[in-house]
N, C-alpha and C. Protein backbone atom coordinates (compact mmCIF):
# COMPACT_ATOMS: atom_id res chain seq x y z
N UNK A 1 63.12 37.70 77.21
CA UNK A 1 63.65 37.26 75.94
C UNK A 1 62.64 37.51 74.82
N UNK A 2 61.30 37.54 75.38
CA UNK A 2 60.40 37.91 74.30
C UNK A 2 60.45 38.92 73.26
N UNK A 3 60.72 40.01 74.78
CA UNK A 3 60.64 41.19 74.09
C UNK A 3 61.69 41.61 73.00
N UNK A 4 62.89 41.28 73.41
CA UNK A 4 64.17 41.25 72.26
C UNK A 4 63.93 40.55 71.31
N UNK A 5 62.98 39.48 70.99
CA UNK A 5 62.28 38.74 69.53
C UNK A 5 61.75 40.00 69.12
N UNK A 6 60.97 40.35 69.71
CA UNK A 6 59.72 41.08 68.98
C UNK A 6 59.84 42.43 68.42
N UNK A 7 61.13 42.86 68.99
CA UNK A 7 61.41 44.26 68.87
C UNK A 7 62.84 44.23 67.75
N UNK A 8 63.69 42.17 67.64
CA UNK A 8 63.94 42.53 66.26
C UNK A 8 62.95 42.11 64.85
N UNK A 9 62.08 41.65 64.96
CA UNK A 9 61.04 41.57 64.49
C UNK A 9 60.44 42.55 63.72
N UNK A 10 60.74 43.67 64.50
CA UNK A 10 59.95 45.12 64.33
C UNK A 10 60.99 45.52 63.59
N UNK A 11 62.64 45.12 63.57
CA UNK A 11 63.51 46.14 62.81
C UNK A 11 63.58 45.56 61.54
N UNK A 12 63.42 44.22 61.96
CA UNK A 12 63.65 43.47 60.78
C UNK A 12 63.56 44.04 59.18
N UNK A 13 63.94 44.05 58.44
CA UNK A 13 63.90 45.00 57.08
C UNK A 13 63.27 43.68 56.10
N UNK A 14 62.27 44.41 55.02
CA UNK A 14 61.65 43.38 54.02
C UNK A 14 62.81 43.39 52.99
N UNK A 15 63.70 44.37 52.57
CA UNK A 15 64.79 44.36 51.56
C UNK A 15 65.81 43.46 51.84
N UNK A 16 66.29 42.82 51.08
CA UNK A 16 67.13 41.86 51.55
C UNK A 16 68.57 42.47 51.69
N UNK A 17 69.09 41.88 52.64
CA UNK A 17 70.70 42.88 52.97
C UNK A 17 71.64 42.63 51.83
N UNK A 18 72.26 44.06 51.85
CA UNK A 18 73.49 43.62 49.77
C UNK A 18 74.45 43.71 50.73
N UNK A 19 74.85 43.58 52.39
CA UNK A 19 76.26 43.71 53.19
C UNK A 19 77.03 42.91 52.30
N UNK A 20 77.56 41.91 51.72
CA UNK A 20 78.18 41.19 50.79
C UNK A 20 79.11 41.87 49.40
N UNK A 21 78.02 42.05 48.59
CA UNK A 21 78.27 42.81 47.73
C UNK A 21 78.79 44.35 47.99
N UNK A 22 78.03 45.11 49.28
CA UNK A 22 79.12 46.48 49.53
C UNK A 22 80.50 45.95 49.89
N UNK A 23 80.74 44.58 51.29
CA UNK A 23 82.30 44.54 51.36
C UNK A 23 83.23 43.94 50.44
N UNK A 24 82.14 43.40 49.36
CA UNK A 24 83.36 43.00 47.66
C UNK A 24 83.74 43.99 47.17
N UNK A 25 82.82 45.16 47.48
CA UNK A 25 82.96 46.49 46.40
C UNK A 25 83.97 46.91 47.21
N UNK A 26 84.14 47.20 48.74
CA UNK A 26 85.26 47.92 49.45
C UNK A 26 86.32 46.82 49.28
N UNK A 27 86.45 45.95 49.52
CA UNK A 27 87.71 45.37 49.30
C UNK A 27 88.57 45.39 48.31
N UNK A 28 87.39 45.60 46.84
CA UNK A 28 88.03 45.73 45.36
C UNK A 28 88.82 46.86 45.14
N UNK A 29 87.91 47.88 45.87
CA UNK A 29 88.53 49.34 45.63
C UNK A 29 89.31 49.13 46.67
N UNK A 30 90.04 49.07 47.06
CA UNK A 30 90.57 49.09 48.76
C UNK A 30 91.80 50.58 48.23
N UNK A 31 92.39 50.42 47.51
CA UNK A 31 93.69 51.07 47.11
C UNK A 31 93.26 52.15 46.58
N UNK A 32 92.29 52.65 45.64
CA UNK A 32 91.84 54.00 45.55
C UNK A 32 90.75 54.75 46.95
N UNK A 33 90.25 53.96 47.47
CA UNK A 33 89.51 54.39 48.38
C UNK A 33 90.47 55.44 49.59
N UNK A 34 91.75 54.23 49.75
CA UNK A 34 92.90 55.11 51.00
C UNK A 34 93.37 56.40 50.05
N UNK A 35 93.60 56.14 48.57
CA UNK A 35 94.45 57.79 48.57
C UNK A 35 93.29 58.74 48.19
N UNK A 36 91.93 58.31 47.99
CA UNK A 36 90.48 58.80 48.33
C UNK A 36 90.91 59.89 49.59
N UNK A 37 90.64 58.89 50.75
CA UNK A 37 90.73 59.50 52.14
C UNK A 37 92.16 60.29 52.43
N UNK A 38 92.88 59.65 51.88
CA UNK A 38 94.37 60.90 52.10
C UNK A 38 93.92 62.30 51.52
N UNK A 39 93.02 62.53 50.39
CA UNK A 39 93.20 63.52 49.92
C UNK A 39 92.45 64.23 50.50
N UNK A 40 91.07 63.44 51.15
CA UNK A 40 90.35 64.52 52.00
C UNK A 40 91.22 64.83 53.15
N UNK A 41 91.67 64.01 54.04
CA UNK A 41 92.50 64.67 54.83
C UNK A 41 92.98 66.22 54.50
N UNK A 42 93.59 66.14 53.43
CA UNK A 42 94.96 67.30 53.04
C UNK A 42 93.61 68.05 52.34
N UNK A 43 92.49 67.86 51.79
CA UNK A 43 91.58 68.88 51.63
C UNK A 43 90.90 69.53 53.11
N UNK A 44 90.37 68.77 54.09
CA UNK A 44 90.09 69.03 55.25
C UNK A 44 90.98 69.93 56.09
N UNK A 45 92.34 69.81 56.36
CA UNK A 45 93.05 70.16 56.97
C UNK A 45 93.47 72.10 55.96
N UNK A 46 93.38 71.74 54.98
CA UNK A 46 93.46 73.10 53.83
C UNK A 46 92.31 73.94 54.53
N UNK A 47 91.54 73.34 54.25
CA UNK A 47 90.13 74.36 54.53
C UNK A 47 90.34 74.72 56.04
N UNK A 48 90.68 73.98 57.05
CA UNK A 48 90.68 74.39 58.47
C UNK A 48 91.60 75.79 58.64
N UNK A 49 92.62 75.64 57.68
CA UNK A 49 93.89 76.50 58.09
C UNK A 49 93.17 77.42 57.06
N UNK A 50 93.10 77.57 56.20
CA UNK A 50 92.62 78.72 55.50
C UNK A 50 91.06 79.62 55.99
N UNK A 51 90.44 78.91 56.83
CA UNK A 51 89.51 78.99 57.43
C UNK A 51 88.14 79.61 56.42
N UNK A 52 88.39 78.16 55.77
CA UNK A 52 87.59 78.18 54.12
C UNK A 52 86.05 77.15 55.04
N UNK A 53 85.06 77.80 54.36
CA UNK A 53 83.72 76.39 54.68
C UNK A 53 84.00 75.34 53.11
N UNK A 54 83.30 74.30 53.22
CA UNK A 54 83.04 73.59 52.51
C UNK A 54 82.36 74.18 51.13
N UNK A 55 81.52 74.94 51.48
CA UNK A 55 80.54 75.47 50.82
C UNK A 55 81.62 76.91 50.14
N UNK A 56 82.31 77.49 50.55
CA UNK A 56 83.55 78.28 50.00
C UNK A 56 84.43 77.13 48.77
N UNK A 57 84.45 76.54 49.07
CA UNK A 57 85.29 75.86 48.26
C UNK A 57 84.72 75.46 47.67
N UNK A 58 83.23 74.51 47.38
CA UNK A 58 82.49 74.66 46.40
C UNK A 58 81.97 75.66 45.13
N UNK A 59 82.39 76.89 45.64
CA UNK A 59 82.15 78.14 44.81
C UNK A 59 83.25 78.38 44.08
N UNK A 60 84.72 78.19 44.63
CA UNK A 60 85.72 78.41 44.21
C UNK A 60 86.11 77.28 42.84
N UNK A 61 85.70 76.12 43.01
CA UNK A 61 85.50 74.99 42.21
C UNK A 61 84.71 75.08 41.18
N UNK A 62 83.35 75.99 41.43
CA UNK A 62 82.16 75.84 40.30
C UNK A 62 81.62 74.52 40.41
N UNK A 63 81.73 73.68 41.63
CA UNK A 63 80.83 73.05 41.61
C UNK A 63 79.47 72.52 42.87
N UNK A 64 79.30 71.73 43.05
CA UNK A 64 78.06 71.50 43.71
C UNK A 64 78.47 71.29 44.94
N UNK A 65 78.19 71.85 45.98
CA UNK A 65 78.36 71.76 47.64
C UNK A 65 78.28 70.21 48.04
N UNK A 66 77.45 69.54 47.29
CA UNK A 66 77.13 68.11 47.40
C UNK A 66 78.74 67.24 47.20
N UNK A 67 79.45 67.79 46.17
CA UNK A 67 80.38 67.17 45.67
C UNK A 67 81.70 67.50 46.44
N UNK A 68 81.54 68.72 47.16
CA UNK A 68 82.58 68.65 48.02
C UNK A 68 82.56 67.64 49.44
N UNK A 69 80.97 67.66 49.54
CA UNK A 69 80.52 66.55 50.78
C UNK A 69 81.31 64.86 50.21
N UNK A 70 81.09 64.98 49.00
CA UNK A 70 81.36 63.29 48.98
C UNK A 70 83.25 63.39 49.02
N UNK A 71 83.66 64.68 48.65
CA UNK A 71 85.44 64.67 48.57
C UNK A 71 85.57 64.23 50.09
N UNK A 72 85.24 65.03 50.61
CA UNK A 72 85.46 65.31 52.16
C UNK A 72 85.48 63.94 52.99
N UNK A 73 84.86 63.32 52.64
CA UNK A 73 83.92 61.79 52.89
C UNK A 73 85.03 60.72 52.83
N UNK A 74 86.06 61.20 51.43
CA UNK A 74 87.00 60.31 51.65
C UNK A 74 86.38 59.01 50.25
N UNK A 75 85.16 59.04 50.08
CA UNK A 75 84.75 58.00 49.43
C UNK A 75 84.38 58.09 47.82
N UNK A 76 85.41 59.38 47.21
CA UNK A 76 84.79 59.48 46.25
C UNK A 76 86.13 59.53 44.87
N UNK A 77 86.12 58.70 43.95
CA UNK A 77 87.05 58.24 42.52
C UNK A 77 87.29 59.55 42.09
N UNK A 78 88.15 60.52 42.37
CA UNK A 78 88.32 61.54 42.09
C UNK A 78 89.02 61.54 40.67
N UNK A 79 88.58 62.33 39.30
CA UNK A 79 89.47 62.45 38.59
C UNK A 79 90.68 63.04 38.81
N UNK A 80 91.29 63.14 37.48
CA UNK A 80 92.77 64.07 37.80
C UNK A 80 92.53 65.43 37.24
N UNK A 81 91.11 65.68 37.00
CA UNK A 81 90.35 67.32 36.21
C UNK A 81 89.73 67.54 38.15
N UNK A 82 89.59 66.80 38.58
CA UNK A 82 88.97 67.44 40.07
C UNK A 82 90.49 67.57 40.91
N UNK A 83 90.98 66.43 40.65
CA UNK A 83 92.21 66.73 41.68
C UNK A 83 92.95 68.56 41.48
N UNK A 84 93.13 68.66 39.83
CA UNK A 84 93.59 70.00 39.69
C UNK A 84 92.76 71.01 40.03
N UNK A 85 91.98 71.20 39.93
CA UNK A 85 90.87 71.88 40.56
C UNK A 85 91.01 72.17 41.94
N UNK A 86 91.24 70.91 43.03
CA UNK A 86 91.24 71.28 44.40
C UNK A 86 92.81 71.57 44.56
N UNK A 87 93.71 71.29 44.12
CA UNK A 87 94.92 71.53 44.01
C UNK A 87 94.50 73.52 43.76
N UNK A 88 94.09 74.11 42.71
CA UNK A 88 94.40 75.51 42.26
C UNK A 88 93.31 76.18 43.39
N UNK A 89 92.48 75.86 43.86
CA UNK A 89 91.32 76.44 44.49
C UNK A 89 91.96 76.72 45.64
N UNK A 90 92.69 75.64 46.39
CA UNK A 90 93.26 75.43 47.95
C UNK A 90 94.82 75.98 48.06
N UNK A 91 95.08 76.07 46.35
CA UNK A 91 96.77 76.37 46.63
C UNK A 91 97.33 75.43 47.26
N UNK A 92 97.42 74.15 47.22
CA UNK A 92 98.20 73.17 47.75
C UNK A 92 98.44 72.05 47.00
N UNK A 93 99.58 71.09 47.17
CA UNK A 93 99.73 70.19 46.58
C UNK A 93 99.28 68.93 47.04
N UNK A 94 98.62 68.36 45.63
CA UNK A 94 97.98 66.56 46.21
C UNK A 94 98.77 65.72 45.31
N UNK A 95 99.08 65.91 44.08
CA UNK A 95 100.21 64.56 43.64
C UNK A 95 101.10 65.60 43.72
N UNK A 96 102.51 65.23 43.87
CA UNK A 96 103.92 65.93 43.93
C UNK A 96 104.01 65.16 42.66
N UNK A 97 104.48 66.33 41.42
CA UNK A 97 105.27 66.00 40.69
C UNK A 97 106.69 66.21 40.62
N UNK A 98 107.48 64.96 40.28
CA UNK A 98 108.89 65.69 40.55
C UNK A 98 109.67 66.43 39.74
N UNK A 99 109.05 66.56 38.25
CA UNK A 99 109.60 67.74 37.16
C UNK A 99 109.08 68.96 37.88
N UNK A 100 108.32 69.31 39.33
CA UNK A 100 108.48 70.54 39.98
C UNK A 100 109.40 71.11 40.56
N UNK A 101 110.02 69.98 41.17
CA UNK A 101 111.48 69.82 41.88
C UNK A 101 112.48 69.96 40.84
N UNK A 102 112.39 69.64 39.87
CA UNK A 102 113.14 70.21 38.74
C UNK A 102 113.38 71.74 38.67
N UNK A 103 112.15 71.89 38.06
CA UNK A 103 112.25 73.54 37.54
C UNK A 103 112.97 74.31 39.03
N UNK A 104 112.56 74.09 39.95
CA UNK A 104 112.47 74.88 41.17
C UNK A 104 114.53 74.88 41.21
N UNK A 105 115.03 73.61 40.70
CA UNK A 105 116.55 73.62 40.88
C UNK A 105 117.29 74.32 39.52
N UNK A 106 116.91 74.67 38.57
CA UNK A 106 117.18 74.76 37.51
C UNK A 106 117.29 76.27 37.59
């Protein structure tokens, strides 16, 4: 039993834990965070079938390889200037508008 003292002892961290404050922050966001992760899905699954890297689609975007890491992640407040962006880059749709369904009957 010692040794399991001593060795959390050793992990023990001098910073005090913010676990609290991150699960207020996830719970607050709870509702942008899921269509967060839906969109990486349908970005993830784009890139598989197109047999695009991450780093391809970063180029296609003009932006930072980093920023496709945090899309991908699921965890990141995407505007609606990035959403169009991965929408024209991937050729696929992430909000359905239904004045598309319009024109398309018209």
């Amino acid at each position: 039993m010692d040794d399991i003292f001593k060795r959390l002892i050793e992990l023990e961290s001098d910073e005090p834990s913010n676990w609290k404050a991150e699960a207020d922050y996830r719970r607050a966001n709870r509702a942008w965070r899921r269509k967060s992760a839906t969109i990486a899905f349908k970005v993830l699954e784009a890139l598989r079938v197109q047999g695009l890297s991450q780093k391809d689609l970063a180029e296609k975007m003009e932006v930072s390889p980093q920023q496709i890491s945090k899309i991908v992640k699921g965890h990141e407040n995407l505007t609606l200037d990035t959403i169009v962006k991965l929408e024209m880059a991937l050729g696929i749709k992430i909000i359905v508008d239904n004045r598309d369904d319009n024109k398309s009957a018209a």
